[in-house]
Protein backbone atom coordinates (compact mmCIF):
# COMPACT_ATOMS: atom_id res chain seq x y z
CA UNK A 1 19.23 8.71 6.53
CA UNK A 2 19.40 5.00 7.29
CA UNK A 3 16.60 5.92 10.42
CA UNK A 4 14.72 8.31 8.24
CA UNK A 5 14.16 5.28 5.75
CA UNK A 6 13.29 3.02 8.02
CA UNK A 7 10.57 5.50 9.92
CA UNK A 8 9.51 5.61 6.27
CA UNK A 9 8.89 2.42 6.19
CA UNK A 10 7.55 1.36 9.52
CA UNK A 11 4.80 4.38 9.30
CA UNK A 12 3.81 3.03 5.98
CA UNK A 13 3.75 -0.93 7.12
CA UNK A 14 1.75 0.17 10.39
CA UNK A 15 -0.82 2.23 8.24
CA UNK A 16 -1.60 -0.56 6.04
CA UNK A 17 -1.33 -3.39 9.29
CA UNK A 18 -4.21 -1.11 11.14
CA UNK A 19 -6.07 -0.18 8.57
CA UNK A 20 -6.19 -4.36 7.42
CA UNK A 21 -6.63 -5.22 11.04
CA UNK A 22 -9.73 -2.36 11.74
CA UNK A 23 -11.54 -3.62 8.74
CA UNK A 24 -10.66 -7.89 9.47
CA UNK A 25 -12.25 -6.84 13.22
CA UNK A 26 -15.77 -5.29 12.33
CA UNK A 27 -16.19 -8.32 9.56
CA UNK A 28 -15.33 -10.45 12.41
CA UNK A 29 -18.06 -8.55 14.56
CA UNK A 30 -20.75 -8.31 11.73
CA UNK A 31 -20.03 -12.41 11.39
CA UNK A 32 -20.36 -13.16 14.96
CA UNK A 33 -23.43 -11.34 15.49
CA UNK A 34 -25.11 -13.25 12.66
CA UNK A 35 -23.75 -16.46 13.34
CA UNK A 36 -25.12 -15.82 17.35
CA UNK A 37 -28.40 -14.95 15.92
CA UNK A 38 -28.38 -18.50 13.99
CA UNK A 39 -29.70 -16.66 10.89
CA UNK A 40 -30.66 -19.22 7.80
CA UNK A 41 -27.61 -19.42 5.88
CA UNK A 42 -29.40 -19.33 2.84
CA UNK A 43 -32.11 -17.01 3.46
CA UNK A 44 -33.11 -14.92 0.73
CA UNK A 45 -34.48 -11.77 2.76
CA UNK A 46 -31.74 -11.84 5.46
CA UNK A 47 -32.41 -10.72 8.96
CA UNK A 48 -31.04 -6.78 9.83
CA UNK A 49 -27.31 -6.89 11.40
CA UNK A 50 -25.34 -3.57 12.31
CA UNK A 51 -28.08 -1.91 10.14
CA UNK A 52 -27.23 -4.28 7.21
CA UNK A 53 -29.12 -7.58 5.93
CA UNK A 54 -27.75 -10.38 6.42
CA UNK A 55 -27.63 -14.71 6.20
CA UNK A 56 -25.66 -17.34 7.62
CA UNK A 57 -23.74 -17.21 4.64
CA UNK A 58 -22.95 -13.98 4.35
CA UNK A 59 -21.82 -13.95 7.73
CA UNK A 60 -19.23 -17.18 7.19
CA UNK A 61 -17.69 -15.25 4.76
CA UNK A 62 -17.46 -12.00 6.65
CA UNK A 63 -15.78 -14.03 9.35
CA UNK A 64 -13.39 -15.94 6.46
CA UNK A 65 -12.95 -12.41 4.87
CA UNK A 66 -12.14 -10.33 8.13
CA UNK A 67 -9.60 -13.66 8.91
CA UNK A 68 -7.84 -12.94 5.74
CA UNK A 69 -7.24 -9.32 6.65
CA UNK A 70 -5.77 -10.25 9.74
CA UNK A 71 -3.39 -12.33 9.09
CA UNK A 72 -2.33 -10.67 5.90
CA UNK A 73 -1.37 -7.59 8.73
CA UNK A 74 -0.16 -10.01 10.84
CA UNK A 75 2.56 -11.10 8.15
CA UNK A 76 3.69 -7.98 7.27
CA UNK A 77 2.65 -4.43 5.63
CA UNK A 78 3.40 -5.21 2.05
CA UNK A 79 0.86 -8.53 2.75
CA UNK A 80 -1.31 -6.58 4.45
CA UNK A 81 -1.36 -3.74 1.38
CA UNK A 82 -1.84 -6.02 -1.39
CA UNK A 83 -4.72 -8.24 0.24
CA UNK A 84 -6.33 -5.13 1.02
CA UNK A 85 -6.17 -3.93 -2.20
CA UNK A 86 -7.36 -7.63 -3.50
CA UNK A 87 -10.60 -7.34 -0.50
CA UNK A 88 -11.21 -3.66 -1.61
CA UNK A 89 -11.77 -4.94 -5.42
CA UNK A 90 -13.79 -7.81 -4.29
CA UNK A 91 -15.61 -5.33 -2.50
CA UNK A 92 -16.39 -3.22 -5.01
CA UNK A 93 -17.12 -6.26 -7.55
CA UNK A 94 -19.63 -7.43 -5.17
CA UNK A 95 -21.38 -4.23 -4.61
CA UNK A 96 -21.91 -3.89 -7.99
CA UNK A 97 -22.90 -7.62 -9.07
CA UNK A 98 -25.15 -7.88 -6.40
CA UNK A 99 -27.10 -4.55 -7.08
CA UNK A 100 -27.98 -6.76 -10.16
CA UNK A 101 -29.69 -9.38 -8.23
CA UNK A 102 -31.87 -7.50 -5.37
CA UNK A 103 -35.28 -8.97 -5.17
CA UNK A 104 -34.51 -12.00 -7.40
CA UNK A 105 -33.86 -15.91 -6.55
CA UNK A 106 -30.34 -15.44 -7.17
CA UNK A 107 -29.62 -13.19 -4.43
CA UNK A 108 -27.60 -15.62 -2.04
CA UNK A 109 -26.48 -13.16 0.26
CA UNK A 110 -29.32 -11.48 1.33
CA UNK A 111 -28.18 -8.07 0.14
CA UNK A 112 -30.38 -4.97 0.30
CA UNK A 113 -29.11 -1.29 -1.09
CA UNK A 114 -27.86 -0.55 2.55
CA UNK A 115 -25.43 -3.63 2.16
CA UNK A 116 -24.30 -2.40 -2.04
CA UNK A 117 -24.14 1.13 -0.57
CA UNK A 118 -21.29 -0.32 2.26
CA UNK A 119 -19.56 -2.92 -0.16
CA UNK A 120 -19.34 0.01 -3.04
CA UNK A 121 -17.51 2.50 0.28
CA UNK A 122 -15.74 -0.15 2.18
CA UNK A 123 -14.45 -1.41 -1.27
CA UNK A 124 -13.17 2.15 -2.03
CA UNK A 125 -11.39 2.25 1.31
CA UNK A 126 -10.04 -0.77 1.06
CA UNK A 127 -8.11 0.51 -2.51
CA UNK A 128 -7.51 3.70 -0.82
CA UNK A 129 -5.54 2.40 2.04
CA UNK A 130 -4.26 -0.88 0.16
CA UNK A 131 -2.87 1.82 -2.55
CA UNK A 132 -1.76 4.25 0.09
CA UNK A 133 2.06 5.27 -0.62
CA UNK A 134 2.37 2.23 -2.75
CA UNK A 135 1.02 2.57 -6.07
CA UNK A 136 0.10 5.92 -5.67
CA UNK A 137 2.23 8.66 -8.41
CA UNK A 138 4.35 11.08 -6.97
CA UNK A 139 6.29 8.89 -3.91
CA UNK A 140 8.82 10.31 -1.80
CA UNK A 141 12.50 9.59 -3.22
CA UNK A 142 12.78 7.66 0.37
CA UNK A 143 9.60 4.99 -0.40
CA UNK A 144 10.28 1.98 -0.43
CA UNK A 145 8.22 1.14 -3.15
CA UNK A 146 9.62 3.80 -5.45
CA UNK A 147 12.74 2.62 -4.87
CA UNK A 148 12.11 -0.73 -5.76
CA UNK A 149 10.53 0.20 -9.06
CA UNK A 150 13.80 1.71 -10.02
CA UNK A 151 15.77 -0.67 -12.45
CA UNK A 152 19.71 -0.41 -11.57
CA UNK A 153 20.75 0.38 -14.52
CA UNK A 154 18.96 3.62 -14.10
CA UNK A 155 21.60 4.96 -12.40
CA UNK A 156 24.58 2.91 -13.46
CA UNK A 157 25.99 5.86 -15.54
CA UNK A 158 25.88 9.11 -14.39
CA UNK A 159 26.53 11.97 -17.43
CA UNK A 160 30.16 13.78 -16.05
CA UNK A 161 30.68 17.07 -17.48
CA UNK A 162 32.93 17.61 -20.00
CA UNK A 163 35.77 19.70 -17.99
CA UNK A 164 36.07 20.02 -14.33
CA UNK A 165 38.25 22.90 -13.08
CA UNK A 166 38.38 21.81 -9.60
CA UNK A 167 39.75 17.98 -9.28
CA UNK A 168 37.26 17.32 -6.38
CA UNK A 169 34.36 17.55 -8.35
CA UNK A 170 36.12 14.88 -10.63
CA UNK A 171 35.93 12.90 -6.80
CA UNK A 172 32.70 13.42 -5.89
CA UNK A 173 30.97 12.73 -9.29
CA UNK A 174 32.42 9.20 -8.98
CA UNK A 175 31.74 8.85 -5.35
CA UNK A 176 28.43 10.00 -6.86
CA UNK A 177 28.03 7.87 -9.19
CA UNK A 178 28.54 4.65 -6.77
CA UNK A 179 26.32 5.94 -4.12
CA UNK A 180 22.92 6.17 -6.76
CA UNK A 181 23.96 2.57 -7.93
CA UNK A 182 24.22 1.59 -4.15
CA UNK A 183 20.91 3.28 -3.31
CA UNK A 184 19.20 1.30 -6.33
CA UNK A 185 20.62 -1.83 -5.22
CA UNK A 186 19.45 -1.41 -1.67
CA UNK A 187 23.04 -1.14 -0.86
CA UNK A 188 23.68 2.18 0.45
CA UNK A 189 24.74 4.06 3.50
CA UNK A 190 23.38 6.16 5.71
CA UNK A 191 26.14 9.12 4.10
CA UNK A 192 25.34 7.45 0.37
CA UNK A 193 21.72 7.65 0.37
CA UNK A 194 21.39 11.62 2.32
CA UNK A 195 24.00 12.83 -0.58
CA UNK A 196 21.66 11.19 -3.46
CA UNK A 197 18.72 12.50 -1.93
CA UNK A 198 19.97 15.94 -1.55
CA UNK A 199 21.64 15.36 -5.23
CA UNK A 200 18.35 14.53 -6.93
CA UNK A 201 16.97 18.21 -6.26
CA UNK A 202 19.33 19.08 -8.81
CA UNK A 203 18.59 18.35 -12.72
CA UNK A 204 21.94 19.54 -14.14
CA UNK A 205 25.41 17.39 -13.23
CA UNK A 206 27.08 20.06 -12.31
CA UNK A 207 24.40 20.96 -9.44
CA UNK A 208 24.33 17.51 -8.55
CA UNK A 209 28.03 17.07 -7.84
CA UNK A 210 28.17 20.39 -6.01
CA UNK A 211 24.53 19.26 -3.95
CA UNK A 212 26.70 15.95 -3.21
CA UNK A 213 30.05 17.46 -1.92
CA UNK A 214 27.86 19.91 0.18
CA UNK A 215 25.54 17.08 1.96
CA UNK A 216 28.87 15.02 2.64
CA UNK A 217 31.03 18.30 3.90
């Protein structure tokens, strides 16, 4: 179980390392290009890059932007998810604040519609994959995420039936027990946390117990 969680986590880290990195590179490439065409970095009408408008400006932040994603995936997945997250929202901010200033003096970046269409999509990607099996509802029991939203007390005291006939049960609900605090305290075995997981399929105690003395038999 101890592998299974950490596949879980690795797949989730490298999903949210790419997907930061992809997105850091082709701001990095959109910069570059405008920066090599030495376009006025405070033209109003912006000069077409990639099929977008764009100004010196807007291309020094593209490259400062695309920077940011990279090394957020370079530190680590939960970086990486919550700066993408952050860029997605700026995105999306931008695409919409901008639509407001097309055609005026105030337009700094040079946007057209082409460049609120991207901002309003690439923001939406960027909270899609930022979000991705992180603040999404219905994680896994094995996310590491979910598990780290779980207070410990949740599972301090587990309800014991009232009588048990066979004096194993009376075993394994305390072995129980100790394993779902371990596992909510980041504590737990490999044998702990494959008995809670196959425990939590069960609502009533009595299930539980028996779904834990089966996984550890």
């Amino acid at each position: 179980m101890d592998k299974v969680w950490r596949d879980s986590h690795s797949r989730l880290d490298t999903v949210h390392r790419v997907g930061a990195v992809l997105f850091g590179l082709g701001l990095w490439v959109f910069g570059i290009l405008g920066l090599v065409n030495r376009l006025d970095p405070f033209s109003l009408d912006g000069a077409p890059v990639l099929g977008l408008s764009s100004n010196g400006l807007l291309s020094v932040i593209s490259l400062v932007v695309g920077g940011v994603l990279i090394a957020a995936a370079v530190r680590g997945g939960r970086t990486a998810s919550t700066v993408t997250v952050t860029v997605g929202t700026l995105f999306v901010l931008s695409g919409l604040l901008n639509v407001l200033v097309l055609g005026t003096p105030y337009n700094l970046l040079a946007f057209r519609m082409s460049n609120v269409i991207f901002s309003l999509v690439a923001g939406a990607l960027l909270l899609f994959l930022g979000a991705y099996g992180r603040f999404t509802g219905g994680l896994p029991e094995d996310n590491q995420y979910r598990a780290e939203r779980r207070s410990p007390d949740d599972t301090a005291d587990v309800p014991l039936p009232t009588v048990f006939r066979d004096a194993g049960d009376v075993i394994a609900a305390r072995e129980l027990a100790e394993a779902e605090r371990a596992v909510a305290q980041h504590a737990a075995s490999a044998a702990q946390a494959n008995g809670v997981a196959a425990a939590m399929r069960s609502r009533r105690a009595e299930d539980r117990v028996q779904a834990w003395r089966a996984s550890a038999s």
